[in-house]
Protein backbone atom coordinates (compact mmCIF):
# COMPACT_ATOMS: atom_id res chain seq x y z
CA UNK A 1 59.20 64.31 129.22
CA UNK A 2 62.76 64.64 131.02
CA UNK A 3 64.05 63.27 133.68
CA UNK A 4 66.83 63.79 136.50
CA UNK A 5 68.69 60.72 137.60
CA UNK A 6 71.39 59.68 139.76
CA UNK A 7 74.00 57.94 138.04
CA UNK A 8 74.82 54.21 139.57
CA UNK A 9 78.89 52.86 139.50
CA UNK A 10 79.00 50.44 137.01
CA UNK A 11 80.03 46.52 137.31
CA UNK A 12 83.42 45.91 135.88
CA UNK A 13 83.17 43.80 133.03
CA UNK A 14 83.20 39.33 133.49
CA UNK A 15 85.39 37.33 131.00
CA UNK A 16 83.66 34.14 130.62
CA UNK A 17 83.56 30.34 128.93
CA UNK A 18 80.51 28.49 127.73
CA UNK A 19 78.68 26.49 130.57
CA UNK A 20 80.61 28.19 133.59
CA UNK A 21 79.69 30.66 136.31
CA UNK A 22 81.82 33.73 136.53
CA UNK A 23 82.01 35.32 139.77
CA UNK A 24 82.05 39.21 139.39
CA UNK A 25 84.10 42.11 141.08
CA UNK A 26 80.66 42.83 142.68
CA UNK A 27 79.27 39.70 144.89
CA UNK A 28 75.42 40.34 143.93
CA UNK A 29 75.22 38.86 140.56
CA UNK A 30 77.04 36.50 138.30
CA UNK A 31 77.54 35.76 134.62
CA UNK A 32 76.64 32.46 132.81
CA UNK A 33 77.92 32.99 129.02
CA UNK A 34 76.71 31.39 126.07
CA UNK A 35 73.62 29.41 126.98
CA UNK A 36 71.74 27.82 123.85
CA UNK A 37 68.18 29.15 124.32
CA UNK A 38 67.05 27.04 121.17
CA UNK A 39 65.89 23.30 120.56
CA UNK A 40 67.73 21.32 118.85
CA UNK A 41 65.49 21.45 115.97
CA UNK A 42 65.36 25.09 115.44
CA UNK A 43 66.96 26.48 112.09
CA UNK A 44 69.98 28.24 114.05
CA UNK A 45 71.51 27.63 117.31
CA UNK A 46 71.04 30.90 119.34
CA UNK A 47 72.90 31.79 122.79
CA UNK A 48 72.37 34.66 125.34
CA UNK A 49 74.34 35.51 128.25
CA UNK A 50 72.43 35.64 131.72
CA UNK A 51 73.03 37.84 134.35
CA UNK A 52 71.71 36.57 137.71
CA UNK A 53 71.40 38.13 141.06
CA UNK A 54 73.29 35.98 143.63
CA UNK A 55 70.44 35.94 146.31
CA UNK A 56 67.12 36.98 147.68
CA UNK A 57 63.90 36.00 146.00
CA UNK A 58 62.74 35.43 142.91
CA UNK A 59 63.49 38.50 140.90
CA UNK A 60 61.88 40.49 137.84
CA UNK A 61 63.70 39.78 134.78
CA UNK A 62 64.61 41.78 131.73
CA UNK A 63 65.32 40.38 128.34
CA UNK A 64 68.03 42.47 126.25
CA UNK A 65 67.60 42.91 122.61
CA UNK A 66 70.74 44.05 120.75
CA UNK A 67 70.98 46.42 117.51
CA UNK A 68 72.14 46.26 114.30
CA UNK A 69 69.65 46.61 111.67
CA UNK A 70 68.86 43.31 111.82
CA UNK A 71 71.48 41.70 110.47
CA UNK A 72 75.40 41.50 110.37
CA UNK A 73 76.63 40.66 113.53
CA UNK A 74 75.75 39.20 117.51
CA UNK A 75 76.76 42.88 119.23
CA UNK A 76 75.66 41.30 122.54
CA UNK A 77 78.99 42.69 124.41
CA UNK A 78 78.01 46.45 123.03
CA UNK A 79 74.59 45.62 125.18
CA UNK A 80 76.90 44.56 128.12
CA UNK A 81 77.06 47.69 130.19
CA UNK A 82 73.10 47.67 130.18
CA UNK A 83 73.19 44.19 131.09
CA UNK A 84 75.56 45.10 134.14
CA UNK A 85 73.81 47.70 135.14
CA UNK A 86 69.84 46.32 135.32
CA UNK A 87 71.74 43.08 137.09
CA UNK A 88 73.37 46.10 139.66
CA UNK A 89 69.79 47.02 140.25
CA UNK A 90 68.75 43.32 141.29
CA UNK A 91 67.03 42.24 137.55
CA UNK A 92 67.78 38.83 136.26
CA UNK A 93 68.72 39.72 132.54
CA UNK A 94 68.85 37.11 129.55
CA UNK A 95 71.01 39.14 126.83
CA UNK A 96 70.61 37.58 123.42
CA UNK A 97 71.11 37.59 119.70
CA UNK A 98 68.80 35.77 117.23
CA UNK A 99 68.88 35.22 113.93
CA UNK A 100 69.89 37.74 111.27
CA UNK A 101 68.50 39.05 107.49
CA UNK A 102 68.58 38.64 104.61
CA UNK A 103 69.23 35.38 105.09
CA UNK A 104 66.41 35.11 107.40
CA UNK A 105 63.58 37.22 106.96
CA UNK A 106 60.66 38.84 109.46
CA UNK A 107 58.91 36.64 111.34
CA UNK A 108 61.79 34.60 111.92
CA UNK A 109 63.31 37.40 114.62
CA UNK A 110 60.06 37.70 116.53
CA UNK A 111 60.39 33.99 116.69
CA UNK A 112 63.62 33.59 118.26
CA UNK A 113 62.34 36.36 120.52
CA UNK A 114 59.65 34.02 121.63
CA UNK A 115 61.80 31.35 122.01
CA UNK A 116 64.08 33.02 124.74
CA UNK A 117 60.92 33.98 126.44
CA UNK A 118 60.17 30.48 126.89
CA UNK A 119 63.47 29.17 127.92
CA UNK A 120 63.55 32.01 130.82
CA UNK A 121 60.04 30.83 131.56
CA UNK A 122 60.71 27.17 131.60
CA UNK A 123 64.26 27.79 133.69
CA UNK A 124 62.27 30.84 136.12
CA UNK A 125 62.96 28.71 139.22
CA UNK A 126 66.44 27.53 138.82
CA UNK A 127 67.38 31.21 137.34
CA UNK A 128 65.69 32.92 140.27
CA UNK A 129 63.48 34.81 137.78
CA UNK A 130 60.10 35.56 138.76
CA UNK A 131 58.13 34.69 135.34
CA UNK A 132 55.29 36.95 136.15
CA UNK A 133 57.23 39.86 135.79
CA UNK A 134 59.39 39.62 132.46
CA UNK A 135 60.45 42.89 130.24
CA UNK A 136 61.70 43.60 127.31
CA UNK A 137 64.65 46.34 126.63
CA UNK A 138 66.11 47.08 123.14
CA UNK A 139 68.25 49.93 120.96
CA UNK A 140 67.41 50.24 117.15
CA UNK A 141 66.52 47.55 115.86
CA UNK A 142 66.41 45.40 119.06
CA UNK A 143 64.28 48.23 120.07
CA UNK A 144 62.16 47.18 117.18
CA UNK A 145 61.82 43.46 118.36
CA UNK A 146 61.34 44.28 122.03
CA UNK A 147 58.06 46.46 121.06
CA UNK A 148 57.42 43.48 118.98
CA UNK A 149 57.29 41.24 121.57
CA UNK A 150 55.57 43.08 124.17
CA UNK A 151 52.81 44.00 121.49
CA UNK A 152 52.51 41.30 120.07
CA UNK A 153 50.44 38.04 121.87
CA UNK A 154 52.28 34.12 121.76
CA UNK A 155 50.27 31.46 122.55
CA UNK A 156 52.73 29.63 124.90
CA UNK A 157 53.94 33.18 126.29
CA UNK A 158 52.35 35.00 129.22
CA UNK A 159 52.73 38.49 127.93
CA UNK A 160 55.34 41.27 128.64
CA UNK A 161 54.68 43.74 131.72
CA UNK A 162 57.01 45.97 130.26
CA UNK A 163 58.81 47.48 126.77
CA UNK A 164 61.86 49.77 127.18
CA UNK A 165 62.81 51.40 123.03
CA UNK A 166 65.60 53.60 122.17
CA UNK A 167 65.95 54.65 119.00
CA UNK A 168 63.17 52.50 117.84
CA UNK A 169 62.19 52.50 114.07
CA UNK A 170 58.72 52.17 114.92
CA UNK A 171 56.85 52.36 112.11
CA UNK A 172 58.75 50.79 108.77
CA UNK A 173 55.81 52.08 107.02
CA UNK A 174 57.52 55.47 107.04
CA UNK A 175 60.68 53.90 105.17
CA UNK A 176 60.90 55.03 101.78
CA UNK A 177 64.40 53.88 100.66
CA UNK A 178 67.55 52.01 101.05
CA UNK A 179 67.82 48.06 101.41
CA UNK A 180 68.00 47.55 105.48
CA UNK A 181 64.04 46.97 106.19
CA UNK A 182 63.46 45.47 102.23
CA UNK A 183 66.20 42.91 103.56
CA UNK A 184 64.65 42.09 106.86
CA UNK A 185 61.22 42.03 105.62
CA UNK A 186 61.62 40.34 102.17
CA UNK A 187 60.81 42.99 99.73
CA UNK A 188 59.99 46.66 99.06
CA UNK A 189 56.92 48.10 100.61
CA UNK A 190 55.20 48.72 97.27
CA UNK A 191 55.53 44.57 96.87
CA UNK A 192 54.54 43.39 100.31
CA UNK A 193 52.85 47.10 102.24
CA UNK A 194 50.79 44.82 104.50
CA UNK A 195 54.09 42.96 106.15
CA UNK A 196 55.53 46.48 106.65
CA UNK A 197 52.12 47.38 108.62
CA UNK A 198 51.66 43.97 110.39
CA UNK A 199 55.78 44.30 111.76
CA UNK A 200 55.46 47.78 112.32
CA UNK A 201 55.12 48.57 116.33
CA UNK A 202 53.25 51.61 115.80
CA UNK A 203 49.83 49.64 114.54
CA UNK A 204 50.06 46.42 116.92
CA UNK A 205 49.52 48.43 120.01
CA UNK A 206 46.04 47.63 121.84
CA UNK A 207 44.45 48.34 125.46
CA UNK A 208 46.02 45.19 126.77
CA UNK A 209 49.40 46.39 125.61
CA UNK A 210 51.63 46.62 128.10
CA UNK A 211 53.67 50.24 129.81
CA UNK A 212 56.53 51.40 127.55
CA UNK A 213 59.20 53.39 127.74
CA UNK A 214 61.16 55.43 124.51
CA UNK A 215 64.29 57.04 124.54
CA UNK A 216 65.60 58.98 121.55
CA UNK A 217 67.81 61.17 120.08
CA UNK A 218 65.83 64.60 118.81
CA UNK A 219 68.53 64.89 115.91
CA UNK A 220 68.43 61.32 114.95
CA UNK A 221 68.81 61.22 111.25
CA UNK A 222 68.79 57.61 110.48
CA UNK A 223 65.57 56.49 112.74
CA UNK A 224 63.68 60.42 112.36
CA UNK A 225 61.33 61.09 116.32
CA UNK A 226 58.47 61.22 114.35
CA UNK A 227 58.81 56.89 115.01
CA UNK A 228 58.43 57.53 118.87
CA UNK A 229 55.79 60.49 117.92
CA UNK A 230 53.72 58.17 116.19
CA UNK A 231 54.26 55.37 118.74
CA UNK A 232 53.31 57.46 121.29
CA UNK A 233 50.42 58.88 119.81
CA UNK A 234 49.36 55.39 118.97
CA UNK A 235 49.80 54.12 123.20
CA UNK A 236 47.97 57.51 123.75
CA UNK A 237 44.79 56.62 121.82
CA UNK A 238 45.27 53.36 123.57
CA UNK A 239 45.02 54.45 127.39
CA UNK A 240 48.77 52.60 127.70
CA UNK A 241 50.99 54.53 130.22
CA UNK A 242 54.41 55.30 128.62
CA UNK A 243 57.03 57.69 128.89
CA UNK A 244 59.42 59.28 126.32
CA UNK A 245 63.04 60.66 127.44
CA UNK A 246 63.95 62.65 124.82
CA UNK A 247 68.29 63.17 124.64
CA UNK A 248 68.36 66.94 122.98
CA UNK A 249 71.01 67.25 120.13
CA UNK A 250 71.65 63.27 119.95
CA UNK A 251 71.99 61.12 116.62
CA UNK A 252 70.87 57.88 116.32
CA UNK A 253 75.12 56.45 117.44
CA UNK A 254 75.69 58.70 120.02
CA UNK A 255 72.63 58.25 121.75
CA UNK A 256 73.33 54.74 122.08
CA UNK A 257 77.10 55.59 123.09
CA UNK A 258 75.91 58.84 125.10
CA UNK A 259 72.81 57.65 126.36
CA UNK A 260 72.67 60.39 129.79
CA UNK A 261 70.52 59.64 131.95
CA UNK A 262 68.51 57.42 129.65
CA UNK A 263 68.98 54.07 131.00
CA UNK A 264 68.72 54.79 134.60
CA UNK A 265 65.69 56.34 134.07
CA UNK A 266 64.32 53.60 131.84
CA UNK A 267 65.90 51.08 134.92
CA UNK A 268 63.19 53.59 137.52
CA UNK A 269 60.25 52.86 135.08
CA UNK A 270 60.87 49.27 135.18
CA UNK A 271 61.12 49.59 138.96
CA UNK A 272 57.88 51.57 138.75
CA UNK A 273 55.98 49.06 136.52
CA UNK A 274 57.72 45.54 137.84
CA UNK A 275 58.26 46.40 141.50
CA UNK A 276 55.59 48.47 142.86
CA UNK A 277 54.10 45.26 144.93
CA UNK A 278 57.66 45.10 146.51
């Protein structure tokens, strides 16, 4: 389905240091870069940066999964503007990278995921984030992880109320060359098919899965909409409420550069889903 939303102005952009509070232009959030969400016995030391309303009660809180096909690079500051703008809407948001393939290979990524799900829960009161009401919001293949997580049950989490996916290559199943998914799985489908079905999104979803929302580009070469076809067929057969805001004429780049409406719209379904007790 489509929607019609009304743009929001935009938080101008912090320039921070590890361990300090940077005050924004706008007074109704601030930035702490660089936090360590890891022990000190995990494999790699892995930061976020958390955006934190300045006041009011404990808020909802949104944690931001970054692209790039699962390895290469931390691209948290291309996740930024998101960041800014969920924190403009009152969310406490915990923006993070994690650890990358081929060097490290699927589950590790789901792990780390985990991991910064506890350290928001185990901070919730000094964060102001209200740990019953958590989300998870990806592009690509952060879109990937965040259905991951949400679908997928921890025993020390409490569960995601929410999943927000654009672009999300939902079902690896469907992948039938190049080396991006061998990498960050650990070996061609033909070797390992039941890892591709077991990290695949599309066949973890189950009636206790929580409400999702997809966003995706209809001429998306690279991650096809049959993924959020399939996905949603799979929530459908489910009875799990999601929506799908489709951006007409889009590849998989430019609807992550020219995302419309898409993210204010994903920001009212989170409102819909995490504030409707409010």
């Amino acid at each position: 389905m489509a929607f019609v939303c009304l743009g929001l102005a935009s938080c101008a952009t912090h320039v921070g240091h590890v361990g300090k509070s940077v005050p924004p232009v706008r007074t109704d959030y601030t930035v702490w870069r660089d936090i360590t969400y890891t022990p000190s016995d995990w494999p790699e030391a892995l930061q976020g940066d958390l955006y934190r309303p300045v006041a009011g009660e404990p808020a909802p809180a949104v944690l931001l999964l970054h692209y790039g096909g699962w390895t290469g690079e931390d691209h948290r500051n291309h996740m930024a503007p998101i960041a800014r703008k969920l924190a403009g809407r009152g969310y406490v948001v915990f923006n993070i990278t994690y650890r990358k393939a081929p060097r490290w290979i699927y589950p590790a990524q789901v792990e780390d995921i985990h991991q910064a799900l506890l350290w928001m829960r185990v901070h919730a009161k000094e964060n102001g984030i209200d740990a019953t009401r958590i989300a998870t919001y990806g592009y690509s293949a952060g879109a990937h992880l965040a259905s991951l997580a949400g679908l997928l049950k921890h025993p020390y989490d409490e569960g995601i109320k929410a999943v927000v996916a654009g672009g999300d290559p939902a079902d690896l199943t469907m992948v039938e060359s190049g080396s991006m998914v061998a990498d960050f799985l650990g070996g061609k489908k033909e070797r390992i098919p039941r890892r591709y079905i077991e990290a695949s999104p599309v066949y973890q979803v189950t009636k206790d899965s929580p409400p999702v929302f997809l966003y995706h580009g209809t001429m998306d070469g690279l991650v096809p909409p049959e993924h959020i076809r399939r996905f949603a067929s799979a929530l459908e057969r489910k009875g799990i409420s999601h929506e799908i805001y489709w951006l007409k004429g889009r590849g998989h780049i430019t609807a992550f550069l020219f995302p419309g409406g898409a993210h204010d719209a994903a920001i009212d379904f989170l409102d819909r889903v995490l504030r409707k007790g409010d």
